[in-house]
PDB file of N, CA and C in Angstrom:
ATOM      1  N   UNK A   1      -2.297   3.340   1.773  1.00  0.00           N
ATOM      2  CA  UNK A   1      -3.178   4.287   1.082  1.00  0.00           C
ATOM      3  C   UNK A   1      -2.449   5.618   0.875  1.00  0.00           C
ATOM      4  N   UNK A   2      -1.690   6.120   1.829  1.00  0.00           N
ATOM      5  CA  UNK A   2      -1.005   7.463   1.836  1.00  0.00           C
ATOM      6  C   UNK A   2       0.435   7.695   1.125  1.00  0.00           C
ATOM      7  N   UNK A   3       0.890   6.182   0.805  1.00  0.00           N
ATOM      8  CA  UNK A   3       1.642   6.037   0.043  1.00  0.00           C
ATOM      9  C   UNK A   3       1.244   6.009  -1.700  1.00  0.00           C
ATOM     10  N   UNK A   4       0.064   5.548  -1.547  1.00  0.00           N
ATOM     11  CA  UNK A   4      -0.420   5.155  -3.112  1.00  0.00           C
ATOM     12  C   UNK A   4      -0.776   6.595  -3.501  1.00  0.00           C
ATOM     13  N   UNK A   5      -1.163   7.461  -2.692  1.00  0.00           N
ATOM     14  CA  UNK A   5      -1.831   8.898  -3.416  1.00  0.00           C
ATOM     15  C   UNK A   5      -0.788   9.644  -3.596  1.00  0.00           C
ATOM     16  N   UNK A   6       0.009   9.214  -2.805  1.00  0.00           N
ATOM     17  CA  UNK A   6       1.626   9.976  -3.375  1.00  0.00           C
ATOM     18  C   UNK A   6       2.319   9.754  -4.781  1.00  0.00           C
ATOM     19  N   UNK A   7       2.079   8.364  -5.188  1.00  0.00           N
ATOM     20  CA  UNK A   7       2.394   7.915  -6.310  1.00  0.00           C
ATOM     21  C   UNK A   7       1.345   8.291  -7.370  1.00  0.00           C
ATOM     22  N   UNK A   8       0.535   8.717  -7.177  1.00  0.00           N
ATOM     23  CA  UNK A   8      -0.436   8.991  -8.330  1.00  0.00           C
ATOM     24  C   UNK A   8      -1.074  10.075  -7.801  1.00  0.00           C
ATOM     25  N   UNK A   9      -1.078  11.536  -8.092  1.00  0.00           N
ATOM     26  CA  UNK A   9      -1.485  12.131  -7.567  1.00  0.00           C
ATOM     27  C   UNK A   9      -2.831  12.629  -7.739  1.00  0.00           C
ATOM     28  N   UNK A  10      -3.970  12.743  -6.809  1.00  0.00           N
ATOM     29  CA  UNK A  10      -5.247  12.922  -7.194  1.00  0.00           C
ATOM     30  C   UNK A  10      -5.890  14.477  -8.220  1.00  0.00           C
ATOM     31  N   UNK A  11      -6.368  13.938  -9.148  1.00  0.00           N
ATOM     32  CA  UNK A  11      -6.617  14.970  -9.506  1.00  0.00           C
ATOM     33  C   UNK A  11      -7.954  15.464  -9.606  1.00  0.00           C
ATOM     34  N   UNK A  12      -8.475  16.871  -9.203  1.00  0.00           N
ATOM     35  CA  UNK A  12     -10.082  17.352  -9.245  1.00  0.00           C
ATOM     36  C   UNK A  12     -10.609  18.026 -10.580  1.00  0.00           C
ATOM     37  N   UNK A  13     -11.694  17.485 -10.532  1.00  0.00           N
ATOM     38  CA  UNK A  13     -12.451  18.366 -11.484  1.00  0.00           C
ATOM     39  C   UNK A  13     -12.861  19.676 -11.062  1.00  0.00           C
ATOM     40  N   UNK A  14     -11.996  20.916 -12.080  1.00  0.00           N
ATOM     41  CA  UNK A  14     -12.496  22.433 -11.600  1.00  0.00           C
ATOM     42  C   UNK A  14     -14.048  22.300 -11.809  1.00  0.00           C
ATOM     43  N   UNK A  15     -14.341  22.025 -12.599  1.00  0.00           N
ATOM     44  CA  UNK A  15     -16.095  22.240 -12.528  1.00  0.00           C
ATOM     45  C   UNK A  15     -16.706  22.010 -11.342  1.00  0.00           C
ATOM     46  N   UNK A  16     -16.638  20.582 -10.819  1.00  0.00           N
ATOM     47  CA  UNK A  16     -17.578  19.584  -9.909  1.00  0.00           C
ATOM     48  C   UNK A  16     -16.581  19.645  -8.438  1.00  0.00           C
ATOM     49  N   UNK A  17     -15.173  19.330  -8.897  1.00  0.00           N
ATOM     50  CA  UNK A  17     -14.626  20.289  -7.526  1.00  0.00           C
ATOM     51  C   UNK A  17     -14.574  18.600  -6.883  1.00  0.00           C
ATOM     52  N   UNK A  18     -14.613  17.470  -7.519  1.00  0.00           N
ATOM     53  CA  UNK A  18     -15.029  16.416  -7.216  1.00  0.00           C
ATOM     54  C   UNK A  18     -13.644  15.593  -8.058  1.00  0.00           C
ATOM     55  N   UNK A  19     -13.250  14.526  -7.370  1.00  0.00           N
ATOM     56  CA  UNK A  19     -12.032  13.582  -7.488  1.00  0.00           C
ATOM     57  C   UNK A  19     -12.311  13.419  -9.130  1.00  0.00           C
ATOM     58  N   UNK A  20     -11.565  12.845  -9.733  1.00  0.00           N
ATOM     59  CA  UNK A  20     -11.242  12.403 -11.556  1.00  0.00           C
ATOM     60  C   UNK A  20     -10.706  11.178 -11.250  1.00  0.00           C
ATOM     61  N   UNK A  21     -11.768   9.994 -11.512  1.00  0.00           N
ATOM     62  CA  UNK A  21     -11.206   8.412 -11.524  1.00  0.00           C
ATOM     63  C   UNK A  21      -9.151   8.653 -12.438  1.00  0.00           C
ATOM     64  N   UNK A  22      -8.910   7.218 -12.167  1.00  0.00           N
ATOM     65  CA  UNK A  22      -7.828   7.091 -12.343  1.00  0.00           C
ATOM     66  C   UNK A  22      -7.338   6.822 -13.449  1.00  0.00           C
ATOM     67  N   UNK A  23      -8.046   6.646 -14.475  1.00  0.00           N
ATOM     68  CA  UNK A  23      -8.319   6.115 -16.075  1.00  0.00           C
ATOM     69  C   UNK A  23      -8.157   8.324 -16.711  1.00  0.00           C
ATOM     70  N   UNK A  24      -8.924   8.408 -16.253  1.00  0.00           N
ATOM     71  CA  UNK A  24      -9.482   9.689 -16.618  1.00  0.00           C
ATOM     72  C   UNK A  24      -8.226  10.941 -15.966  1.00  0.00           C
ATOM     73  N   UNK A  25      -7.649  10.282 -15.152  1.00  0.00           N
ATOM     74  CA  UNK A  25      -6.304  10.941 -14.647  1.00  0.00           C
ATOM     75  C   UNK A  25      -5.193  11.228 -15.513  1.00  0.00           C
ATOM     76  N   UNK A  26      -5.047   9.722 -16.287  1.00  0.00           N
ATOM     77  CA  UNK A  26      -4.015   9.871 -17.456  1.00  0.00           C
ATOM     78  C   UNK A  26      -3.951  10.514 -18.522  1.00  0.00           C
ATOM     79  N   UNK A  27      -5.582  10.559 -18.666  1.00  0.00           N
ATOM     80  CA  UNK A  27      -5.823  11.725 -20.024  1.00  0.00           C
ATOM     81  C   UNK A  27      -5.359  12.967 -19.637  1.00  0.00           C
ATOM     82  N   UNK A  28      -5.896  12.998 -18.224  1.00  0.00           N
ATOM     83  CA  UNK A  28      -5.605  15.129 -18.477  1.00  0.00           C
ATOM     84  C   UNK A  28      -4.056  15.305 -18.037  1.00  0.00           C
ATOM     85  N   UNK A  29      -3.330  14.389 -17.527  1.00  0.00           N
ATOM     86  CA  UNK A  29      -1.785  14.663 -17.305  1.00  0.00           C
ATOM     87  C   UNK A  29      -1.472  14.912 -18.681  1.00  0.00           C
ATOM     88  N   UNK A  30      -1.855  13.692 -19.661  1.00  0.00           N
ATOM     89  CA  UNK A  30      -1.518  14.027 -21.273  1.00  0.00           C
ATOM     90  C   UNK A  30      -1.945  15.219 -21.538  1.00  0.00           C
ATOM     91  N   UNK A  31      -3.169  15.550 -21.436  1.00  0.00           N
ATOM     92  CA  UNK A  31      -3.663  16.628 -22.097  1.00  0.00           C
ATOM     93  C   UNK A  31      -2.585  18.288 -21.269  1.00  0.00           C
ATOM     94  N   UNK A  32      -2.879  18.209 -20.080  1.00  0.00           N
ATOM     95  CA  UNK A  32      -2.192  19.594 -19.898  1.00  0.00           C
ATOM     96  C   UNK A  32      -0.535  19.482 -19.820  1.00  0.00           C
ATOM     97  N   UNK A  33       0.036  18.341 -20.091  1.00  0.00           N
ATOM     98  CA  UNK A  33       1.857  18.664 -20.471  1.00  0.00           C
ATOM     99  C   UNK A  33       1.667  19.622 -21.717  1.00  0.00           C
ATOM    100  N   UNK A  34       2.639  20.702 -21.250  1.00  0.00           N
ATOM    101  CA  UNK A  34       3.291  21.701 -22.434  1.00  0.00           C
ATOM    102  C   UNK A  34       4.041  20.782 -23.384  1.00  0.00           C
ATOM    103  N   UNK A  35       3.449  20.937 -24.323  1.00  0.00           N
ATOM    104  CA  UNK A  35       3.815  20.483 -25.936  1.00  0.00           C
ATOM    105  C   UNK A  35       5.456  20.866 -25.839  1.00  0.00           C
ATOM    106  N   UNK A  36       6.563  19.644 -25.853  1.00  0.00           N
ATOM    107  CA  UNK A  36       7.879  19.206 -25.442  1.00  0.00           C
ATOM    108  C   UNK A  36       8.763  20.530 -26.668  1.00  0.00           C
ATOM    109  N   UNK A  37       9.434  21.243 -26.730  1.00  0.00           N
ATOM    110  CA  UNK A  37      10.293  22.283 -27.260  1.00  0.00           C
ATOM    111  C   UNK A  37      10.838  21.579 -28.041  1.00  0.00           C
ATOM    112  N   UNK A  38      11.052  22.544 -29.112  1.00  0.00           N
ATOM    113  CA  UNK A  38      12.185  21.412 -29.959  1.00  0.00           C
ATOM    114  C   UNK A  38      13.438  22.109 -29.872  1.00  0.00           C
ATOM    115  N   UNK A  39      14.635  21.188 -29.852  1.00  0.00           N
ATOM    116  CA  UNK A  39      15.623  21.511 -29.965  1.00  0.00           C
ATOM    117  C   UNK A  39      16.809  21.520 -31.228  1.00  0.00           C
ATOM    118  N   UNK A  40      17.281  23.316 -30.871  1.00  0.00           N
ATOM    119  CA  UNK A  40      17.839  23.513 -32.483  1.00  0.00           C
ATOM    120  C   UNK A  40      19.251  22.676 -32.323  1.00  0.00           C
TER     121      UNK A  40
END
């Protein structure tokens, strides 16, 4: 178990302050990565 939360790290909802299933994890990693730089 303490290995698996290492590999995926849990993430909370600021609102509810309450765990974010694991489906719903992948969205907001997508969502809050900084938009990748482009290079000149």
């Amino acid at each position: 178990m303490r290995r698996l939360s290492r590999e995926v790290p849990q993430l909370v909802d600021p609102e509810t302050g309450e765990p974010v299933p694991r489906d719903i994890n992948l969205q907001l990693e997508v969502r809050f990565q900084e938009p990748p730089l482009l290079e000149n």
